[in-house]
C-alpha atoms as a PDB file:
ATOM      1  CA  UNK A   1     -66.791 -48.980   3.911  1.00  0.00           C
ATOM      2  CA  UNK A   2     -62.923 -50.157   4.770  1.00  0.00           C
ATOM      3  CA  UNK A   3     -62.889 -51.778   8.376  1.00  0.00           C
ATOM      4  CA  UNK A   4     -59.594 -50.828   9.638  1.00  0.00           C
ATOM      5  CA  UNK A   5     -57.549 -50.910  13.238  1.00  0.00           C
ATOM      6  CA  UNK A   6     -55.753 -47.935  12.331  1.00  0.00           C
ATOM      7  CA  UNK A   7     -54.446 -45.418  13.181  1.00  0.00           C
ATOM      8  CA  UNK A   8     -52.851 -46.613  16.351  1.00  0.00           C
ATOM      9  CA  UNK A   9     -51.165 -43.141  16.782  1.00  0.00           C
ATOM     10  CA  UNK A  10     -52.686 -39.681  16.782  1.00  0.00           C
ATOM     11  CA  UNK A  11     -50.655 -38.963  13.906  1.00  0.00           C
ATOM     12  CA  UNK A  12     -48.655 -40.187  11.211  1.00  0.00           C
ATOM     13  CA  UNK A  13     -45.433 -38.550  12.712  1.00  0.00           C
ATOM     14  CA  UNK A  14     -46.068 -40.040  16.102  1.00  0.00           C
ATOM     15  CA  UNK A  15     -46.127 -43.474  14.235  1.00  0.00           C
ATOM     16  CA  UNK A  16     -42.909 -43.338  12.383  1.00  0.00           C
ATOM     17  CA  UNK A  17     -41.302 -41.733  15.395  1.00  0.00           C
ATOM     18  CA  UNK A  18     -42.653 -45.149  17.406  1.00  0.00           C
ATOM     19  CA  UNK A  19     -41.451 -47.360  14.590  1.00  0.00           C
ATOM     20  CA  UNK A  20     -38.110 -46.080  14.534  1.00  0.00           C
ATOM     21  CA  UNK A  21     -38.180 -46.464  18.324  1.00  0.00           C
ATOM     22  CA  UNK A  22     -39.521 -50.302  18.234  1.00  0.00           C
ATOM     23  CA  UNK A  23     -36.650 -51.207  16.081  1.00  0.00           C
ATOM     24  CA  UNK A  24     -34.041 -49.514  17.464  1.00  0.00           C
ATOM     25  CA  UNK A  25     -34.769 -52.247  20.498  1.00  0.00           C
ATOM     26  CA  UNK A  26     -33.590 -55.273  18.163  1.00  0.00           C
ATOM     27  CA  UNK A  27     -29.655 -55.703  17.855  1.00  0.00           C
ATOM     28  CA  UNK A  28     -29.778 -57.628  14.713  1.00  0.00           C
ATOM     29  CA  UNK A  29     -31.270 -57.818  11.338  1.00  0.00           C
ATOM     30  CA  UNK A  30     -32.785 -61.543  12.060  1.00  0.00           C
ATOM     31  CA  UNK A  31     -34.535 -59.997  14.770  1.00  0.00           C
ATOM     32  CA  UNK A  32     -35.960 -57.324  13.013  1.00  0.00           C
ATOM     33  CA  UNK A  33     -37.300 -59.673  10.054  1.00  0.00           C
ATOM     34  CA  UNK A  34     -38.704 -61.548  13.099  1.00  0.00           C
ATOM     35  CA  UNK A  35     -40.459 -58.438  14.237  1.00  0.00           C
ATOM     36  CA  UNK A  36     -41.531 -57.649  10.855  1.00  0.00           C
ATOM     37  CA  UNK A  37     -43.317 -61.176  10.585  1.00  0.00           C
ATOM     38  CA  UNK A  38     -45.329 -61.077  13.814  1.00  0.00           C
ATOM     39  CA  UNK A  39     -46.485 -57.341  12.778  1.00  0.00           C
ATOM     40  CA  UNK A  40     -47.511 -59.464   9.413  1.00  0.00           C
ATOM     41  CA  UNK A  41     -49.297 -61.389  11.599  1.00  0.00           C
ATOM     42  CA  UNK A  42     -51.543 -58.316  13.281  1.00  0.00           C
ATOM     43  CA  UNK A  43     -52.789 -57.338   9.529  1.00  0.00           C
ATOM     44  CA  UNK A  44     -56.552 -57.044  10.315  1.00  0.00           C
ATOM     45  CA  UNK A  45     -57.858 -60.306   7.650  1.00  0.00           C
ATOM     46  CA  UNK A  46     -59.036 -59.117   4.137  1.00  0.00           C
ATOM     47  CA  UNK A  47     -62.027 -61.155   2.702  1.00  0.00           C
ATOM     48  CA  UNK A  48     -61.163 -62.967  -0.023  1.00  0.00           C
ATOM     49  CA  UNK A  49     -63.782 -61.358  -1.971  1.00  0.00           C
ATOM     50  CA  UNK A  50     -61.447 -58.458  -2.039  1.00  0.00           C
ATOM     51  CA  UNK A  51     -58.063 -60.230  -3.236  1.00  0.00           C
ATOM     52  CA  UNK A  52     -59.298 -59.672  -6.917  1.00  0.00           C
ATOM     53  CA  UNK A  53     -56.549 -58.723  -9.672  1.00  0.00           C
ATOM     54  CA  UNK A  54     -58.654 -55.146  -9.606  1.00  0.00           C
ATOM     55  CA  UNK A  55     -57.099 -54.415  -6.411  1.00  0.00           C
ATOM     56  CA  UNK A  56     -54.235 -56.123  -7.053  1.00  0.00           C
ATOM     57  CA  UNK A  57     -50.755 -54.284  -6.372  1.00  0.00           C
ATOM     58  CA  UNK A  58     -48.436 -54.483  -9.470  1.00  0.00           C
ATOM     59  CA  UNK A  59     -44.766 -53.828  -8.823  1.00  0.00           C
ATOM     60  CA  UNK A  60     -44.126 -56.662  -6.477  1.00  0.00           C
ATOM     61  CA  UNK A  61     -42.835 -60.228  -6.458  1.00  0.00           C
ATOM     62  CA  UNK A  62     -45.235 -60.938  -3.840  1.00  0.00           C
ATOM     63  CA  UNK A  63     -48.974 -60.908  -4.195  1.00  0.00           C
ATOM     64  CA  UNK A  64     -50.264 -57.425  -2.328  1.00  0.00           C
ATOM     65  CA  UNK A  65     -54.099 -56.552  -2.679  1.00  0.00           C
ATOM     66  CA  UNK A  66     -55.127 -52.910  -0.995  1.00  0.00           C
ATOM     67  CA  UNK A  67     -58.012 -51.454  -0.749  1.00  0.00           C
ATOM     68  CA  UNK A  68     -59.055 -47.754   0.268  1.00  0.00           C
ATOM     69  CA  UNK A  69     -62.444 -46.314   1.878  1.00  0.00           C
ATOM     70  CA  UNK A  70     -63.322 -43.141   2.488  1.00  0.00           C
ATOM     71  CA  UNK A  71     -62.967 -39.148   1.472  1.00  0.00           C
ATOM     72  CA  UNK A  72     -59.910 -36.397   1.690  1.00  0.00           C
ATOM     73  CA  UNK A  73     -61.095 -36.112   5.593  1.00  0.00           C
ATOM     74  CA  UNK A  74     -60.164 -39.665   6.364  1.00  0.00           C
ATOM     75  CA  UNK A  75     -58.718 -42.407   4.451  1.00  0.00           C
ATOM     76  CA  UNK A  76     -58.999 -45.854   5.560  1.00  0.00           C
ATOM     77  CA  UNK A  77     -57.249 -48.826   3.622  1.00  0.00           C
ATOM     78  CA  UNK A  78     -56.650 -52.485   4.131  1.00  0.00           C
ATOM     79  CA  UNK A  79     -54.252 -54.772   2.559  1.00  0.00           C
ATOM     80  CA  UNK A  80     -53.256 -58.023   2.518  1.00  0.00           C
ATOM     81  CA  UNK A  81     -49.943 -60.064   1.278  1.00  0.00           C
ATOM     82  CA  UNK A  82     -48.916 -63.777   0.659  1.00  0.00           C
ATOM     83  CA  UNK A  83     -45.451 -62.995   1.862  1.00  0.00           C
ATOM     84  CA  UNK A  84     -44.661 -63.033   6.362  1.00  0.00           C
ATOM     85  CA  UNK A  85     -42.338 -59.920   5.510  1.00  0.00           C
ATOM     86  CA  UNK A  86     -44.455 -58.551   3.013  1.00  0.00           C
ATOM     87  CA  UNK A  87     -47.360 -58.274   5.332  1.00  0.00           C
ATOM     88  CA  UNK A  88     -44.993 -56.918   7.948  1.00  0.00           C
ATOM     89  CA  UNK A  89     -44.296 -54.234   5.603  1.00  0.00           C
ATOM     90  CA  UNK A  90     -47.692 -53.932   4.810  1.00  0.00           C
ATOM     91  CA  UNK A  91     -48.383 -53.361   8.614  1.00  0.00           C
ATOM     92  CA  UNK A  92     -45.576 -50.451   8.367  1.00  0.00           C
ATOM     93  CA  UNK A  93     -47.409 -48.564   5.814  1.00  0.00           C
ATOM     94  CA  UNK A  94     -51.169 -48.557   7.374  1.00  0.00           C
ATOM     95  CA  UNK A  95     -49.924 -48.036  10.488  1.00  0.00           C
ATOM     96  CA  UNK A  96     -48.438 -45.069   9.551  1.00  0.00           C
ATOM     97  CA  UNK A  97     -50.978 -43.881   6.893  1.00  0.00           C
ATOM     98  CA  UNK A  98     -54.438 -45.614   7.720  1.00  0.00           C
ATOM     99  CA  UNK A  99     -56.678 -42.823   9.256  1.00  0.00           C
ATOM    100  CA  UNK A 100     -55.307 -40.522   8.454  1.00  0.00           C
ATOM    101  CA  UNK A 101     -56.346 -37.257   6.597  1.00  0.00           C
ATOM    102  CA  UNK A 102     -55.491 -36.802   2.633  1.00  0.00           C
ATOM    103  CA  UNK A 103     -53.729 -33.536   3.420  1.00  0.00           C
ATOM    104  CA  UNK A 104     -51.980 -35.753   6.343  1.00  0.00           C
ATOM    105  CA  UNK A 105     -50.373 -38.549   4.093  1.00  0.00           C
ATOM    106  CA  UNK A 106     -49.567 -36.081   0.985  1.00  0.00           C
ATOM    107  CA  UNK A 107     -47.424 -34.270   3.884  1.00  0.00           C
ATOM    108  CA  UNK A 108     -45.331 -37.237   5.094  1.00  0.00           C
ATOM    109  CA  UNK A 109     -42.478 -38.555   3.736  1.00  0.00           C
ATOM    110  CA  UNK A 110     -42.227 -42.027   4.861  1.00  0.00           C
ATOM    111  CA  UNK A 111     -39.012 -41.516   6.822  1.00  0.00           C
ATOM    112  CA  UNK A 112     -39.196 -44.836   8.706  1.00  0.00           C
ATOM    113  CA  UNK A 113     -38.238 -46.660   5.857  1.00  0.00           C
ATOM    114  CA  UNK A 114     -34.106 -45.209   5.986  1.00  0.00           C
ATOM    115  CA  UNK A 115     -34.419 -44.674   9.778  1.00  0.00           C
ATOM    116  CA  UNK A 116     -35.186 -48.754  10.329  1.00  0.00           C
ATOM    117  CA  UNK A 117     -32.610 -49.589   7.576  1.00  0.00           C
ATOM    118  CA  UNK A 118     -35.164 -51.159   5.361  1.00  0.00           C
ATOM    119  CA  UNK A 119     -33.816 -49.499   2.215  1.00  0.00           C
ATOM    120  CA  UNK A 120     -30.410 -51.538   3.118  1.00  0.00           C
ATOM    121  CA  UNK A 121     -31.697 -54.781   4.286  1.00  0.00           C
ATOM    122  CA  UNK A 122     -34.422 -55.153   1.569  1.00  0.00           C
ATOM    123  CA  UNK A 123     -34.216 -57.170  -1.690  1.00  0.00           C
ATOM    124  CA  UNK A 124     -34.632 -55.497  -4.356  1.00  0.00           C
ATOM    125  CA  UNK A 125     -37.823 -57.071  -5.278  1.00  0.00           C
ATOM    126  CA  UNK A 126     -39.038 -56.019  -1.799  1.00  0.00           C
ATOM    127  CA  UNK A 127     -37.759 -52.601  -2.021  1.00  0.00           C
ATOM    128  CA  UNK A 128     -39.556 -52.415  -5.360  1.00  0.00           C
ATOM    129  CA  UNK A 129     -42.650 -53.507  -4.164  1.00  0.00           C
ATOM    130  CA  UNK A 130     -42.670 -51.248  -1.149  1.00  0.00           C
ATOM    131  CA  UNK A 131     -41.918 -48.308  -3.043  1.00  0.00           C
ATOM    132  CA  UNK A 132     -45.283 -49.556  -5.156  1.00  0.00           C
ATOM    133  CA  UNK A 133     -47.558 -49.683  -1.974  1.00  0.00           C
ATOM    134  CA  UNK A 134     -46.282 -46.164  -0.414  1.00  0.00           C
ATOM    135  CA  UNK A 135     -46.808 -44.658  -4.168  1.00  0.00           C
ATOM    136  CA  UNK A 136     -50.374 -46.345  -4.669  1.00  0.00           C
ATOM    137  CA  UNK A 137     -51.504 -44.688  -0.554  1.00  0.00           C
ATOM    138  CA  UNK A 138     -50.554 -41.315  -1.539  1.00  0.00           C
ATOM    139  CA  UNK A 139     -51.695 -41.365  -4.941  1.00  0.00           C
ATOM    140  CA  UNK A 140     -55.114 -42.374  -3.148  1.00  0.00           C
ATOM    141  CA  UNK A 141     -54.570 -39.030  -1.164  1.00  0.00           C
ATOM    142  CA  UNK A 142     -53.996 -37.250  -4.051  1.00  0.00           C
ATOM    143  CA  UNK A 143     -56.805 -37.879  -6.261  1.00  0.00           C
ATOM    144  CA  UNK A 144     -59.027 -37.690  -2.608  1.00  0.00           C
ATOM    145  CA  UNK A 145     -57.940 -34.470  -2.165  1.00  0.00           C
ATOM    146  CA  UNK A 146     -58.244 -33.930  -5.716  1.00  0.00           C
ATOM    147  CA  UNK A 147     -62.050 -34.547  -5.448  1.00  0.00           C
ATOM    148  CA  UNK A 148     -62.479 -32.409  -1.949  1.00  0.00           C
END
């Protein structure tokens, strides 16, 4: 089983809606990278018996390893980077679909990606490799559901 600390909203709406809130409170794009280090930071630690190529991420500069647990009633994943931002980004992603139901991640579009301004202040390495991780959750979903 995947220990996670998510969800830390009761749904996957509710957590975009509060990370479009959070960053809305920084006036600056060096305080938002800030921000997005010190979520890095709050990454529950993956064992490194998990950061095998297997469940390695491929698509971005940066190592990513993710993991998922569980069925189409509840999907539970942990991930890890090598990268501060990266593993603030990382945060981003489980915060808003760790928890959560397959049905519940197939049906949300992660909007807090263009309501932060990440797809204008990202590299594109780091867009890339974001794009990779939100595609690799719901494709989890998918074949969970798949299975249900």
């Amino acid at each position: 089983m995947v220990e996670t600390h998510f969800p830390l909203e009761p749904t996957a709406a509710d957590a975009q809606v509060a990370i479009r809130d959070e960053f809305a409170f920084f006036s600056d794009w060096s305080e938002r990278y800030q921000y997005l280090i010190d979520l890095g930071r709050k990454l529950p630690p993956m064992d490194d018996s998990l950061r095998v190529e297997e469940n390695r991420l491929l698509g971005c500069q940066s190592k990513v390893w993710i993991v998922s647990g569980g069925d189409a009633t509840r999907l539970d994943f942990i991930a890890a980077s090598d990268s501060a931002i990266v593993s603030g980004l990382v945060f981003l992603a489980l915060r808003v679909y760790s928890g959560r139901s397959a049905a519940e991640i197939i049906a949300t579009e992660p909007t807090f990606v263009a309501d932060i301004g990440l797809s204008r202040h990202l590299s594109p390495t780091r867009s890339n490799g974001l794009a990779a991780l939100l595609a690799r959750i719901r494709d989890t979903a998918r074949a969970a559901q798949a299975l249900a």
